[in-house]
C-alpha atoms as a PDB file:
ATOM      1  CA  UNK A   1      78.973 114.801 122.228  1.00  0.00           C
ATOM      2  CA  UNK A   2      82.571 115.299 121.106  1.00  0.00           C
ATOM      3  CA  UNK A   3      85.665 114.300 122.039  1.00  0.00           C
ATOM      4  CA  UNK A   4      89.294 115.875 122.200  1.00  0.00           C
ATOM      5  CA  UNK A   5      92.695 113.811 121.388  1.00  0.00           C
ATOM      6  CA  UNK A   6      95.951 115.656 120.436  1.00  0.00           C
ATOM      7  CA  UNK A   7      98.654 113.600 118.911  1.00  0.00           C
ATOM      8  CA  UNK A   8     101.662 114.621 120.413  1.00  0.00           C
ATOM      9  CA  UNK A   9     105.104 113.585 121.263  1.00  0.00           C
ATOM     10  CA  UNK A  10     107.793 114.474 123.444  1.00  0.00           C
ATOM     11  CA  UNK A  11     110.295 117.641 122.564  1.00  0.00           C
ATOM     12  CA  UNK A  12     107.924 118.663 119.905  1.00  0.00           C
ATOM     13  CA  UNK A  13     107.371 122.471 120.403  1.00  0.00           C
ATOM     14  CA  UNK A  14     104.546 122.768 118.442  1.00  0.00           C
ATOM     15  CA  UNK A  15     102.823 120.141 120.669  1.00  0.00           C
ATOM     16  CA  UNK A  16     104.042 121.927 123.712  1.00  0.00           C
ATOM     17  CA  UNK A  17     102.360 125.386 122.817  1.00  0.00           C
ATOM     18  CA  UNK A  18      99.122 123.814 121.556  1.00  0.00           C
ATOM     19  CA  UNK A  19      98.561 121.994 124.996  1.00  0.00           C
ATOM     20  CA  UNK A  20      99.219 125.932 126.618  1.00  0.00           C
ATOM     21  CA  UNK A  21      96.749 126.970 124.826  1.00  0.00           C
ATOM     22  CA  UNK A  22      94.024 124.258 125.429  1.00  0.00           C
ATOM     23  CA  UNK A  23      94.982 124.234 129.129  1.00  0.00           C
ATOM     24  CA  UNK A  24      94.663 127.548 129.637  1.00  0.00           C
ATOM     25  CA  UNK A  25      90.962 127.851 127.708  1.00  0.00           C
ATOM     26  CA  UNK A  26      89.935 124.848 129.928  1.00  0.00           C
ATOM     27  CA  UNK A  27      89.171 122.825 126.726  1.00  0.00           C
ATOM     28  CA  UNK A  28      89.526 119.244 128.145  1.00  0.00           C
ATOM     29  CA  UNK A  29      91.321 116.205 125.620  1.00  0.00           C
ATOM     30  CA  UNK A  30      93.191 113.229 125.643  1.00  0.00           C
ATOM     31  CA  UNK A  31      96.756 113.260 124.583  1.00  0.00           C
ATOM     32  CA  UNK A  32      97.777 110.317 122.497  1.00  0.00           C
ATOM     33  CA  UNK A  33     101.348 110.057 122.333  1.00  0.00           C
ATOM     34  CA  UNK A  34     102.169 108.908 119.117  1.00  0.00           C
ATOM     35  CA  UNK A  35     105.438 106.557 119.940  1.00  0.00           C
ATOM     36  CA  UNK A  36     103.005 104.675 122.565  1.00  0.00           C
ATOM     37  CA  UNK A  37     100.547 104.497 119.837  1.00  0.00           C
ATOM     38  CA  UNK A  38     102.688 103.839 117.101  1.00  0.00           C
ATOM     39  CA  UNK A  39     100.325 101.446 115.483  1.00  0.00           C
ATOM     40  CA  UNK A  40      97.293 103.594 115.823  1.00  0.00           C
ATOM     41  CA  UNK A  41      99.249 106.707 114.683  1.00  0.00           C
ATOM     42  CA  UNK A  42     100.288 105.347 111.846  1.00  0.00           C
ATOM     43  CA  UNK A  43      97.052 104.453 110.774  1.00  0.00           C
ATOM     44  CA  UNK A  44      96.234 108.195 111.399  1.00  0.00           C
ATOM     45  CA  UNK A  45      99.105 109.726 109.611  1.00  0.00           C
ATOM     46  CA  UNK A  46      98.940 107.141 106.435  1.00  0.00           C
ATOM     47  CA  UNK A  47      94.690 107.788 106.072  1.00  0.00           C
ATOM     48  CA  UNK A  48      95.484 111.836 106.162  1.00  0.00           C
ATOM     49  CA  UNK A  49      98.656 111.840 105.131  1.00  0.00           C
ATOM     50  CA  UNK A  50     100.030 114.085 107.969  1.00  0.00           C
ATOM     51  CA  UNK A  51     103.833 113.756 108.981  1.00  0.00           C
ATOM     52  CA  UNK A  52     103.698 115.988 111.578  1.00  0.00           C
ATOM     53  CA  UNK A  53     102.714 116.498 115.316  1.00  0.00           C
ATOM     54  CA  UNK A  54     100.427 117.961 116.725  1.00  0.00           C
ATOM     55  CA  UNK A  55      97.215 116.762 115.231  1.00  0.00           C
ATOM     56  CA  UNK A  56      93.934 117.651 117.259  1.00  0.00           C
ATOM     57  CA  UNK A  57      90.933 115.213 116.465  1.00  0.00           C
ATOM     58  CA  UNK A  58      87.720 116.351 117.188  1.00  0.00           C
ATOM     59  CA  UNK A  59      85.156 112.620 117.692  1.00  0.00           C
ATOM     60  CA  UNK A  60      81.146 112.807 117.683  1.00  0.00           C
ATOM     61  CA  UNK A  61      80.279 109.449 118.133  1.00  0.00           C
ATOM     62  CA  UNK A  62      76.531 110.609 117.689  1.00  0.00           C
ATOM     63  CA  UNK A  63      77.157 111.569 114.019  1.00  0.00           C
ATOM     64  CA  UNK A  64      80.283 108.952 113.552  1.00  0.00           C
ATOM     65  CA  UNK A  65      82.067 111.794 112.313  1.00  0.00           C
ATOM     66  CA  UNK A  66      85.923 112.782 112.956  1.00  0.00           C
ATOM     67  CA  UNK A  67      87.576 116.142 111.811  1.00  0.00           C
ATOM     68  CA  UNK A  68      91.400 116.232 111.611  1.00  0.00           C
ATOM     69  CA  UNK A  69      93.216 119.459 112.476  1.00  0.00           C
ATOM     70  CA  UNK A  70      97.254 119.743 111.526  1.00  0.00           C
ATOM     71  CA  UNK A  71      98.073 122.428 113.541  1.00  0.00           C
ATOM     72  CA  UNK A  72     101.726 122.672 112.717  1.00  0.00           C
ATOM     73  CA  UNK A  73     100.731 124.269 109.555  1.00  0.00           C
ATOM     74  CA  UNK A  74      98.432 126.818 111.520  1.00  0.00           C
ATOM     75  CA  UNK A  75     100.020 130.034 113.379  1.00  0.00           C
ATOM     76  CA  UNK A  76      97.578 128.841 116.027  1.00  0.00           C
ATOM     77  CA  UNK A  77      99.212 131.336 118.703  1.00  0.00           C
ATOM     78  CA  UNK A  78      98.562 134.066 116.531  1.00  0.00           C
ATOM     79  CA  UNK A  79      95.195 133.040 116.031  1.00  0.00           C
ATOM     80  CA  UNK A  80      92.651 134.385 118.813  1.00  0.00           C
ATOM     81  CA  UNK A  81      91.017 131.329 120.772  1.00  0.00           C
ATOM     82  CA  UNK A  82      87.983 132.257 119.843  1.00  0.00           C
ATOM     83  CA  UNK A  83      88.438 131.179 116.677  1.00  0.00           C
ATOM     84  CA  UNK A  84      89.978 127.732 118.159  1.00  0.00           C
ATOM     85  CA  UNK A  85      86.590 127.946 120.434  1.00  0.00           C
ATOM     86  CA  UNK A  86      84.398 127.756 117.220  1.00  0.00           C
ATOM     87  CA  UNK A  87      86.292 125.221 115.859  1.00  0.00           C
ATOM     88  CA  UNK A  88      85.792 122.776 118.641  1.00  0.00           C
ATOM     89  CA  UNK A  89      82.328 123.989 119.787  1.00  0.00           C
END
């Protein structure tokens, strides 16, 4: 079964408009501020070297995999949910 984190931080916009989004398609996740989770964001950041919030992790323990997604660099409100739907589905 997957999971949903989004690394996020306060007064990021991007962050902001991606949680709209989610919230309003009912897609549940964990938000993992990334200044309370400095160490573990780091770690994050440095492995896919990302500098930028919001990230959106999608977990399957079952297969032990976990997919990145650096939605800064996507128009992601341009982008029908749908499309957001498949990706996390």
């Amino acid at each position: 079964m997957d999971k949903y984190f989004l690394y996020s931080q306060e007064g990021c916009e991007f962050c902001d408009d991606l949680k709209k989004v989610l919230d309003e398609n009912s897609i549940r996740y964990k938000i993992k501020d990334v200044v309370r989770n400095r160490v573990e964001w780091e770690k994050v950041r440095m492995s896919q070297k990302i500098k930028y919030t919001p990230v959106f992790v999608i977990a399957n323990a079952d297969r032990r995999d976990v997919r990145y997604l650096y939605l800064r660099d996507v128009q992601f409100m341009k982008v029908p949910i749908v499309h957001l739907n498949i990706i996390v589905n």
